[in-house]
N, C-alpha and C. Protein backbone atom coordinates (compact mmCIF):
# COMPACT_ATOMS: atom_id res chain seq x y z
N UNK A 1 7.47 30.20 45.76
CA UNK A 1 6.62 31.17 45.11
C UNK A 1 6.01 30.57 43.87
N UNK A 2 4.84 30.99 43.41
CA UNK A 2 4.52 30.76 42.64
C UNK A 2 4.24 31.22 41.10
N UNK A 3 4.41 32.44 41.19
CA UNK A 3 4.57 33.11 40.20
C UNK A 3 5.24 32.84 38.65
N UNK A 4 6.47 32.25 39.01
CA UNK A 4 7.12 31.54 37.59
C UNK A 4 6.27 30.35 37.32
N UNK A 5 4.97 29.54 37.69
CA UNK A 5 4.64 28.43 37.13
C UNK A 5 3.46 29.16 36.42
N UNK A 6 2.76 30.26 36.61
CA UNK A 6 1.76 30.59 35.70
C UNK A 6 2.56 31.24 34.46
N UNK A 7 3.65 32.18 34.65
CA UNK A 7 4.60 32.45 33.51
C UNK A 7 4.81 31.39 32.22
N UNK A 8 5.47 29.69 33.13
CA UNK A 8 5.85 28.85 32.68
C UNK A 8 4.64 28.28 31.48
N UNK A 9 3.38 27.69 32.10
CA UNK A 9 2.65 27.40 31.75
C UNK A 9 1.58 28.02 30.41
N UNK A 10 1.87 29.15 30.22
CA UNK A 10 1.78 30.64 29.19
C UNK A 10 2.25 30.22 28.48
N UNK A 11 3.87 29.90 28.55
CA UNK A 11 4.77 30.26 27.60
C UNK A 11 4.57 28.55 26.86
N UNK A 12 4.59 27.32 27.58
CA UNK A 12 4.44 26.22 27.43
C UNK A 12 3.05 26.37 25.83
N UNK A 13 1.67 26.88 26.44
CA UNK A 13 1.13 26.85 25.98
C UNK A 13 1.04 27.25 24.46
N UNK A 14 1.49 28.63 24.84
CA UNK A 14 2.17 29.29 23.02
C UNK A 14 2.85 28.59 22.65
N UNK A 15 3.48 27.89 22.91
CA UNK A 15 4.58 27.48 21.92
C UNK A 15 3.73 26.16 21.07
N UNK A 16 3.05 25.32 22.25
CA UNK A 16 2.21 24.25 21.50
C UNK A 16 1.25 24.38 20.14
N UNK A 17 0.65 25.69 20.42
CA UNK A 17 -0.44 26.28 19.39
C UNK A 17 0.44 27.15 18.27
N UNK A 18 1.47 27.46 18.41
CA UNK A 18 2.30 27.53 17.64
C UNK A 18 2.79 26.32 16.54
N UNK A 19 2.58 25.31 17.18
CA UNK A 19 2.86 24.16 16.36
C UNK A 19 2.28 23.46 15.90
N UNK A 20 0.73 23.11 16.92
CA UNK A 20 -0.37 22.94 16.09
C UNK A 20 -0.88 23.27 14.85
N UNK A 21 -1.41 24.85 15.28
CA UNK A 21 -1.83 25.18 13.84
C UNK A 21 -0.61 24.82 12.44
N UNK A 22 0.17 25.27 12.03
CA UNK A 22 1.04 25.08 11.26
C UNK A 22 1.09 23.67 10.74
N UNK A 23 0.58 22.13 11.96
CA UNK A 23 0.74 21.39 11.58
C UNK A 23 -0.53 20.64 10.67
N UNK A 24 -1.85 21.28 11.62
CA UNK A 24 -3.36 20.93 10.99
C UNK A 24 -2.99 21.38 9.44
N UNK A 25 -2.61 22.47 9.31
CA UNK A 25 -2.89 23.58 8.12
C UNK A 25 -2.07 22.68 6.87
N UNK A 26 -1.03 22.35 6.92
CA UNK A 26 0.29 21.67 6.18
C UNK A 26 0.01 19.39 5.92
N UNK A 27 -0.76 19.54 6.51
CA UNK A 27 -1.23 18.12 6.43
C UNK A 27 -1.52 17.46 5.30
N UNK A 28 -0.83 16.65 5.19
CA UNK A 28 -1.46 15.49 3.59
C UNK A 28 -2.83 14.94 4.34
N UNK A 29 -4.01 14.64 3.29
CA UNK A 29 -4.97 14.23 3.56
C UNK A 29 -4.29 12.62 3.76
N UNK A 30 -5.37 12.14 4.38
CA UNK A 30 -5.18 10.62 4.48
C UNK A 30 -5.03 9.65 3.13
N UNK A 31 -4.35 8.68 3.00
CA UNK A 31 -4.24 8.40 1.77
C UNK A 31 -4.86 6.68 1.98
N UNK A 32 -4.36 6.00 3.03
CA UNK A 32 -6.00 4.79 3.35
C UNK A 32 -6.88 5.21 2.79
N UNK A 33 -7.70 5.83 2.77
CA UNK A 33 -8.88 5.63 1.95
C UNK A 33 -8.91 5.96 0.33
N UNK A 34 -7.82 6.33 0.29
CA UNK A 34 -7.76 6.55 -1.65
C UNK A 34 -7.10 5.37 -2.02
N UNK A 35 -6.65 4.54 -1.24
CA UNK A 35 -5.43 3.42 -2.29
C UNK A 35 -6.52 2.70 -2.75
N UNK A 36 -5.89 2.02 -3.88
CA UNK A 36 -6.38 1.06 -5.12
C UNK A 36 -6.15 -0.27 -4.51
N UNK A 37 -6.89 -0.51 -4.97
CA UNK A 37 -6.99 -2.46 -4.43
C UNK A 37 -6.44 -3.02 -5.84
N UNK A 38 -5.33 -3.79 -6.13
CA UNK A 38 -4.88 -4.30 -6.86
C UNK A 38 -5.21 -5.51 -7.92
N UNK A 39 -5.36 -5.14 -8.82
CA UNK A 39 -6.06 -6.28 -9.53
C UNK A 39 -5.38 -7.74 -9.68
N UNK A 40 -6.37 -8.60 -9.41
CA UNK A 40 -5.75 -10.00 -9.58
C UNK A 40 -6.90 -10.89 -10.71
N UNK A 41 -6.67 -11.50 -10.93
CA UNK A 41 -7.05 -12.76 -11.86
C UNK A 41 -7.79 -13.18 -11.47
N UNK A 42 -9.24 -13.41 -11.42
CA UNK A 42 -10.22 -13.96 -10.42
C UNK A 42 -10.80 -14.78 -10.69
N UNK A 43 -10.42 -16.10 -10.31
CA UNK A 43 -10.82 -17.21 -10.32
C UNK A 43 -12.24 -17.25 -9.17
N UNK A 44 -12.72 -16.24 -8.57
CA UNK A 44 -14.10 -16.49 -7.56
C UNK A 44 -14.80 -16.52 -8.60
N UNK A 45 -15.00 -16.06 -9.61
CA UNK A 45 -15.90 -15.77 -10.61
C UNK A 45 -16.15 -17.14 -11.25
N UNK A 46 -15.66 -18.07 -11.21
CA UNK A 46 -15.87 -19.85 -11.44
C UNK A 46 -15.78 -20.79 -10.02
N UNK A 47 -16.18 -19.28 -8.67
CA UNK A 47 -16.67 -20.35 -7.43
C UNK A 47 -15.11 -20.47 -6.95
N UNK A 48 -14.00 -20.10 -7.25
CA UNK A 48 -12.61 -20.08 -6.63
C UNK A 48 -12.35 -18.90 -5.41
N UNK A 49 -11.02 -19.03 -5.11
CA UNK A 49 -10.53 -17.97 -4.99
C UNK A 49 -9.73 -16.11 -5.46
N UNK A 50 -9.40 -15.64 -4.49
CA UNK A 50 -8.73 -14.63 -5.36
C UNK A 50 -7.13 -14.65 -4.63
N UNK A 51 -6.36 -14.42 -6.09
CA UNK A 51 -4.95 -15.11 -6.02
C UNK A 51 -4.27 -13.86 -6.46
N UNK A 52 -3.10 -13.50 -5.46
CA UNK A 52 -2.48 -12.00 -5.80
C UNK A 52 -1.85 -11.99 -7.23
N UNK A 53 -1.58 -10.53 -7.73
CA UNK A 53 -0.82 -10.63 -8.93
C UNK A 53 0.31 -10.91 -9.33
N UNK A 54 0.68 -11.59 -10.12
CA UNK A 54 1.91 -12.26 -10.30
C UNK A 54 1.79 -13.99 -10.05
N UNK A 55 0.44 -14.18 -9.45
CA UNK A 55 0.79 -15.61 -9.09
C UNK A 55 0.67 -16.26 -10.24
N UNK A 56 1.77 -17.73 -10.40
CA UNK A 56 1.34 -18.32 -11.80
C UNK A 56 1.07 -19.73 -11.67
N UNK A 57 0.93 -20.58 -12.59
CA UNK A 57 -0.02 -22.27 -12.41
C UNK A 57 1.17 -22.96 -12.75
N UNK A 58 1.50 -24.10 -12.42
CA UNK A 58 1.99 -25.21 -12.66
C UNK A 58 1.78 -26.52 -12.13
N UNK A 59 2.22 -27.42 -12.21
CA UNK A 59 2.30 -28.90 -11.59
C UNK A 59 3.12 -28.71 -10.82
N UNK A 60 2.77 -29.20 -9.70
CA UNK A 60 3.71 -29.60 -8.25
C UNK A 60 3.81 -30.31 -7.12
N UNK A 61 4.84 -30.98 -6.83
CA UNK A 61 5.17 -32.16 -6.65
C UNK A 61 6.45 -31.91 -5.23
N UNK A 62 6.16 -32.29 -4.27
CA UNK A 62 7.14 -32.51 -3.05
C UNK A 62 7.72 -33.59 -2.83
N UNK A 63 9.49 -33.63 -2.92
CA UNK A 63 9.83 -34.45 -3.08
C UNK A 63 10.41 -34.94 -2.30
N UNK A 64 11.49 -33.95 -1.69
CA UNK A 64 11.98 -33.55 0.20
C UNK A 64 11.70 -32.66 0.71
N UNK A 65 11.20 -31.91 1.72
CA UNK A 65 11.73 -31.13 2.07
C UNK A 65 12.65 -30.33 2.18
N UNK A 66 13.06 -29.53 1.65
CA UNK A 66 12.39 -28.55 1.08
C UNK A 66 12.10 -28.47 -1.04
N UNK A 67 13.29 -29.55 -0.99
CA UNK A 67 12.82 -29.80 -2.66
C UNK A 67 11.76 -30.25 -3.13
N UNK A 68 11.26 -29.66 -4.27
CA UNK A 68 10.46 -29.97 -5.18
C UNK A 68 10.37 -29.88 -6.34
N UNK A 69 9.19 -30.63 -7.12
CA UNK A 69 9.46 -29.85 -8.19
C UNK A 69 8.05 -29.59 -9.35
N UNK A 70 8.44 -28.38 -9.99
CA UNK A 70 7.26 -27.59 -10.38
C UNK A 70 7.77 -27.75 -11.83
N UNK A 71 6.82 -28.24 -12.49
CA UNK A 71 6.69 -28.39 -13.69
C UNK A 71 7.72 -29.10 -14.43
N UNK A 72 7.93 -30.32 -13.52
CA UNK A 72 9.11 -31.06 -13.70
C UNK A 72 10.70 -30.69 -13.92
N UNK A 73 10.67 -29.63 -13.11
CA UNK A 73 12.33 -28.68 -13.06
C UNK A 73 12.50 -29.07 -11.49
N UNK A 74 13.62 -29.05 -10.90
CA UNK A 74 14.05 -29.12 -9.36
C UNK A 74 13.59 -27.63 -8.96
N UNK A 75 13.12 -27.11 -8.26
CA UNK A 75 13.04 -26.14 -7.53
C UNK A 75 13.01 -26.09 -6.16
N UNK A 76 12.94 -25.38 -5.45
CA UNK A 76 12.98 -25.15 -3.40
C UNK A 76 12.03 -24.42 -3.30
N UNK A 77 11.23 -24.70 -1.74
CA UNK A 77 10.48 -23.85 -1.11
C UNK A 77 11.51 -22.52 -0.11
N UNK A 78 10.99 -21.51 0.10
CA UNK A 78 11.56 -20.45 0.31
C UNK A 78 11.29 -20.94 2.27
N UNK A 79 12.24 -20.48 2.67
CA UNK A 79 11.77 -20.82 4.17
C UNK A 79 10.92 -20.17 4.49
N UNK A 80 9.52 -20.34 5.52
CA UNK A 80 8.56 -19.73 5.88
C UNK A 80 7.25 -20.10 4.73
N UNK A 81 7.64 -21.02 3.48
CA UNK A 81 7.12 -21.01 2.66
C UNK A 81 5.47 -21.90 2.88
N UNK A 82 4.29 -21.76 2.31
CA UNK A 82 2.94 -21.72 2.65
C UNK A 82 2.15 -22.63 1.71
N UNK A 83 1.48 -23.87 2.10
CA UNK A 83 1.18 -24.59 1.51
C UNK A 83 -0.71 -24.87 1.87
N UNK A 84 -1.03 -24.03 0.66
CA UNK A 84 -2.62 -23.85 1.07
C UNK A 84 -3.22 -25.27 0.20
N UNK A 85 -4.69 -25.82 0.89
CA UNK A 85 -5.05 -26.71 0.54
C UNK A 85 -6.46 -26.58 -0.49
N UNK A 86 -7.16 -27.39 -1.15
CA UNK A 86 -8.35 -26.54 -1.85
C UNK A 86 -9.53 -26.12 -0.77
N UNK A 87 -9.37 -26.34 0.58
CA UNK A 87 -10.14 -26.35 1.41
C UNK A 87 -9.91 -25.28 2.34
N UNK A 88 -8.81 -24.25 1.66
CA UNK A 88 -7.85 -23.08 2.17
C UNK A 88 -7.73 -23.06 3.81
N UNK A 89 -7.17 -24.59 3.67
CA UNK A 89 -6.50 -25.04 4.99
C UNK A 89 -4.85 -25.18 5.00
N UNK A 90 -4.32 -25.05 5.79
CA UNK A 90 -2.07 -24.91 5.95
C UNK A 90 -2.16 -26.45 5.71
N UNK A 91 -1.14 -26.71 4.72
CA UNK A 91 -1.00 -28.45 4.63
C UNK A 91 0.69 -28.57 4.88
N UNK A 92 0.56 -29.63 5.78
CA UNK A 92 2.22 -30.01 5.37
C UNK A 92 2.81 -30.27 4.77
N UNK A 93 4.23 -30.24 4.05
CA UNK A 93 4.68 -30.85 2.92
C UNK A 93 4.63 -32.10 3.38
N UNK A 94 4.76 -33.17 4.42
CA UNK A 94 4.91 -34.42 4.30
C UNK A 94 3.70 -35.35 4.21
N UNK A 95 2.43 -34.60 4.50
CA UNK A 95 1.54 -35.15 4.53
C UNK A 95 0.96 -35.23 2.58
N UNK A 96 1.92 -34.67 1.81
CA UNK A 96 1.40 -34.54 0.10
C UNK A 96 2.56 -35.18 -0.70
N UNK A 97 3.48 -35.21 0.01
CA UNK A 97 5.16 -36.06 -0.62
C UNK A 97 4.38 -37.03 -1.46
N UNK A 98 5.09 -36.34 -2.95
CA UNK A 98 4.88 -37.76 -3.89
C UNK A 98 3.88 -37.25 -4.64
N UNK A 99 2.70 -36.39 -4.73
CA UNK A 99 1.93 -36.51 -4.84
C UNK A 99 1.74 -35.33 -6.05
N UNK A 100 1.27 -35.72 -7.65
CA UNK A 100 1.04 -34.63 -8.51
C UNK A 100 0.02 -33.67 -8.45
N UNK A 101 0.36 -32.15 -8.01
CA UNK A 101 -1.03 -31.25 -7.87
C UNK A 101 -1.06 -30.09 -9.02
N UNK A 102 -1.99 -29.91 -9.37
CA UNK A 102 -1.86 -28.69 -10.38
C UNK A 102 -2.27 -27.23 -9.12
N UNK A 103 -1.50 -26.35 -9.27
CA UNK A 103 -1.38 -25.46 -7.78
C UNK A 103 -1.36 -23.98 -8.91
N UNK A 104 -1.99 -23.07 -8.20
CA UNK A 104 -1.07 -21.93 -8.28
C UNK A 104 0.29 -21.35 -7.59
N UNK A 105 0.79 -20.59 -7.79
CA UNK A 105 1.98 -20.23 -6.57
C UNK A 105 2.66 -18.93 -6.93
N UNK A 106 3.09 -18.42 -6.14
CA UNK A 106 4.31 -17.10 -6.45
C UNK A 106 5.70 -17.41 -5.95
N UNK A 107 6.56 -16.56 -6.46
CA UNK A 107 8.11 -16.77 -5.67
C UNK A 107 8.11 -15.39 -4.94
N UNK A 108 9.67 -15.57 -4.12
CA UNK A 108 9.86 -14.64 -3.29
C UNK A 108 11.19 -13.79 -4.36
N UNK A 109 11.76 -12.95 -3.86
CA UNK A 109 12.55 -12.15 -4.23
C UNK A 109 14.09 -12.92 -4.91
N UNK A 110 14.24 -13.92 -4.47
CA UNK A 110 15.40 -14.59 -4.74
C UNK A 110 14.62 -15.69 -5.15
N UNK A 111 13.46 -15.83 -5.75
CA UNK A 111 13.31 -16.30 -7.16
C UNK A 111 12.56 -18.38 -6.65
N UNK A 112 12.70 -18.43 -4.62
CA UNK A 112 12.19 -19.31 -4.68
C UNK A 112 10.85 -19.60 -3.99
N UNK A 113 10.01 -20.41 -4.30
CA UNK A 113 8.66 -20.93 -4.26
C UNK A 113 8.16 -20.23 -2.81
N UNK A 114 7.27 -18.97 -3.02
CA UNK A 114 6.97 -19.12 -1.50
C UNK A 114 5.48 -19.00 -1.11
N UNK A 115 4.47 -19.21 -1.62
CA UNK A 115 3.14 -19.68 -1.54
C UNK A 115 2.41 -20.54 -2.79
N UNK A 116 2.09 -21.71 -1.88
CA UNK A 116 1.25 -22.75 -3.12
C UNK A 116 0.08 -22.54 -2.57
N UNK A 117 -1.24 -22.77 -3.41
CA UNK A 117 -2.18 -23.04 -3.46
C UNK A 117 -2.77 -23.97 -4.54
N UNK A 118 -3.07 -25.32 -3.65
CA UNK A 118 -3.60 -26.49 -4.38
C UNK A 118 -4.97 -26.00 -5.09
N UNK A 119 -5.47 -26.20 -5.94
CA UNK A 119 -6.24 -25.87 -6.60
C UNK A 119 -7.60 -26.67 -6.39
N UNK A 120 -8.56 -25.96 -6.56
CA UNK A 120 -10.51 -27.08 -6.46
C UNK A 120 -10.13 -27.01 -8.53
N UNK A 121 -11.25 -28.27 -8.79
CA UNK A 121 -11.37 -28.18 -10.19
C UNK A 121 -12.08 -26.83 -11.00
N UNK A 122 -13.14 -26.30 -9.85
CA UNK A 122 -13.72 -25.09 -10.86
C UNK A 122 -12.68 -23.74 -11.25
N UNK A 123 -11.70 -23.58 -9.84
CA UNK A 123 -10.32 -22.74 -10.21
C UNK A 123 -9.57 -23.42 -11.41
N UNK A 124 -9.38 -24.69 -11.28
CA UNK A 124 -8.15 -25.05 -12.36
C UNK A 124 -9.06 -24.87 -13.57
N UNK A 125 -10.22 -24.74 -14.03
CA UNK A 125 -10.68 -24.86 -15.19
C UNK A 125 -10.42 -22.94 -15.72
N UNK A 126 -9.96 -22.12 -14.81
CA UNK A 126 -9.73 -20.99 -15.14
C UNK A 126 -8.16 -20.79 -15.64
N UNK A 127 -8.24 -20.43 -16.85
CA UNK A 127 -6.85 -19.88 -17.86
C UNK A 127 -5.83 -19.13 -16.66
N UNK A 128 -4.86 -19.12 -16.49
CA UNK A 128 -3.67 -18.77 -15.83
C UNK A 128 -2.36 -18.47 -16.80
N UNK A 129 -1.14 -17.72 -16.57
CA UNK A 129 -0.22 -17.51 -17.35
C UNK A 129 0.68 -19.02 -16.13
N UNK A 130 1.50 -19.45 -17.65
CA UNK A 130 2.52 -20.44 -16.58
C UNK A 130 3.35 -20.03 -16.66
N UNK A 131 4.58 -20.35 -15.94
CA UNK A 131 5.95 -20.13 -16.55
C UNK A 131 6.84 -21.23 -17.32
N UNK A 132 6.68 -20.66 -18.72
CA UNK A 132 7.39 -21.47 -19.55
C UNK A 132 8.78 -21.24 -19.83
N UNK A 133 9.33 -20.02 -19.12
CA UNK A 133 10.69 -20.33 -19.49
C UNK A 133 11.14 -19.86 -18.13
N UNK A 134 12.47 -20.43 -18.29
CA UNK A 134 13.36 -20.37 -16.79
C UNK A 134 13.05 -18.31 -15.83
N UNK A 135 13.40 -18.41 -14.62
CA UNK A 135 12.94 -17.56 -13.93
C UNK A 135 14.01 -16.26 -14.38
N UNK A 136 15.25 -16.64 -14.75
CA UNK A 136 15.84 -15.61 -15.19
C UNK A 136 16.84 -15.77 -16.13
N UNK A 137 17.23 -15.21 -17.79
CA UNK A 137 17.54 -15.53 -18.53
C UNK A 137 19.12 -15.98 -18.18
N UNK A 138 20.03 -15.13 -17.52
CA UNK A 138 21.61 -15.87 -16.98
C UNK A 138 21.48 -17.05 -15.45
N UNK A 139 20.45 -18.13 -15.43
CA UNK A 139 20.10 -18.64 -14.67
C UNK A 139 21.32 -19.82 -15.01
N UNK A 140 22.71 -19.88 -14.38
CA UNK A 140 23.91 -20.62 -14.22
C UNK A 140 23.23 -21.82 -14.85
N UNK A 141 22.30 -22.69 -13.96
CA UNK A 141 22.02 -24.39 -14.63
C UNK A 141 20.97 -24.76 -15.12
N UNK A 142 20.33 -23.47 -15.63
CA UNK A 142 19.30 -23.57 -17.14
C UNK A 142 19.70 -23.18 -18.02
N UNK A 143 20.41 -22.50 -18.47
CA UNK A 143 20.98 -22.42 -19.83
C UNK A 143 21.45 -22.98 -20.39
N UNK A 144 21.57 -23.12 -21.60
CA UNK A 144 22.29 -24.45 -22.34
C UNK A 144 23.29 -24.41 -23.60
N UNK A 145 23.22 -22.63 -23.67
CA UNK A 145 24.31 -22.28 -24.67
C UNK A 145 25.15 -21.55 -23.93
N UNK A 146 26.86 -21.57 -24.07
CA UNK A 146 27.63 -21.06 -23.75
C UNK A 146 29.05 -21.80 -22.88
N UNK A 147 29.73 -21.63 -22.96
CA UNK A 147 31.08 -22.30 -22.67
C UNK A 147 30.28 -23.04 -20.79
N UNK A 148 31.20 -24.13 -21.31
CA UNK A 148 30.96 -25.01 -19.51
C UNK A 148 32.17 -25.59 -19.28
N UNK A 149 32.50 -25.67 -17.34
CA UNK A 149 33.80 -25.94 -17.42
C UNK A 149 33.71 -26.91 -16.67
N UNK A 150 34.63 -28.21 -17.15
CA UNK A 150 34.81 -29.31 -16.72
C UNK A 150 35.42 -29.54 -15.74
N UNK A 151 36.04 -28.94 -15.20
CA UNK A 151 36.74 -28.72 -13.97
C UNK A 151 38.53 -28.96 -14.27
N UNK A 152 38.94 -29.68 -15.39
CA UNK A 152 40.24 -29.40 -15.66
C UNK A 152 40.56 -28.55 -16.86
N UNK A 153 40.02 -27.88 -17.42
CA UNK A 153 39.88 -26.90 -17.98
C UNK A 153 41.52 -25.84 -17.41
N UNK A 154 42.86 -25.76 -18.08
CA UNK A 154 43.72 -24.90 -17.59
C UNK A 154 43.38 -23.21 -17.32
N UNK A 155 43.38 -22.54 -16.45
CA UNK A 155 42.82 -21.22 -15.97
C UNK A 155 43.22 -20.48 -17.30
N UNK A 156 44.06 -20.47 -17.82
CA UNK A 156 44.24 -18.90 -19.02
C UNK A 156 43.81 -19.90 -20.21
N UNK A 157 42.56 -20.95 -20.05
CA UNK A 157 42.15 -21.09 -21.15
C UNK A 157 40.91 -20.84 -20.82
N UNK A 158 40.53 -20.39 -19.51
CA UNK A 158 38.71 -20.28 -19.76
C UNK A 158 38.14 -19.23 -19.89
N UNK A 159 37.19 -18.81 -20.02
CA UNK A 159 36.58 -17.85 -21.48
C UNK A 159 36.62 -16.52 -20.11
N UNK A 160 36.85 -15.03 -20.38
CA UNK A 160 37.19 -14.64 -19.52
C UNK A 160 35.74 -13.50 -20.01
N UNK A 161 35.79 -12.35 -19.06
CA UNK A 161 34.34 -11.39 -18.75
C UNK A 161 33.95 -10.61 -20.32
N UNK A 162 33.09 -10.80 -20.78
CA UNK A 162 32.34 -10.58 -21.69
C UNK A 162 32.35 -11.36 -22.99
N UNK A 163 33.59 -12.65 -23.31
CA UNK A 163 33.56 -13.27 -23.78
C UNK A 163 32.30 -14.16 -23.85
């Protein structure tokens, strides 16, 4: 019989437009078209690129894989890490080993190297913030004040938590 599928189909229907409307009506407008484009430092404006915020300038130098070093400190590339050329082409680290570049770059969350960009001269002639002091002030083997342990150091003599 057929009778319960036109019933069915009724009831199907109310319930949908039941949920519709309520949902058109209750809607956040779209918010894609309101977001802000984030300001960066714009080196296009001297014929460069544009470099996200936070990125900063130094000298840099590949020494192994994955070590390097930026501004004459040891630092690491972050795995996955991105090595743009002034010709904003992917470069390998082995094909630049050795080699002094003045770059921009950012870090990743745990503080290591994870996009360089080699620099053209009309970018490098644009002002940049560097980083002149270590990435974080209790950074274990940049600091240079505070008790260090030699390794025979007796345990109830070394300096204990907030000392």
């Amino acid at each position: 019989m057929n009778r319960c599928k036109k019933l069915l189909n009724s009831v199907v229907l109310a319930a949908l437009g039941a949920l519709v409307v309520p949902a058109a009506l209750f809607s956040s407008p779209a918010t894609a078209q309101t977001a802000q484009i984030p300001n960066t430092q714009n080196e296009a404006a001297n014929g460069g690129r544009n470099f996200p915020v936070g990125t900063l300038r130094g000298t840099f130098m590949v020494v192994n894989y994955p070590q390097i070093q930026l501004d004459g400190h040891a630092e690491q590339l972050s795995p996955g890490a991105r090595i743009m050329s002034a010709n904003r082409m992917l470069v390998m680290p082995a094909s630049i080993t050795g080699q002094n570049l003045l770059v921009n770059y950012t870090r990743d969350a745990a503080g290591l190297v994870r996009e360089v960009w080699i620099l053209t001269p009309e970018e490098a002639s644009t002002k940049r913030a560097t980083a002149d002091r270590p990435l974080f002030n209790f950074w274990p083997f940049v600091a240079e004040s505070g008790p260090r342990d030699d390794g025979k150091t007796p345990f109830d003599q070394l300096p204990r938590y907030g000392q």
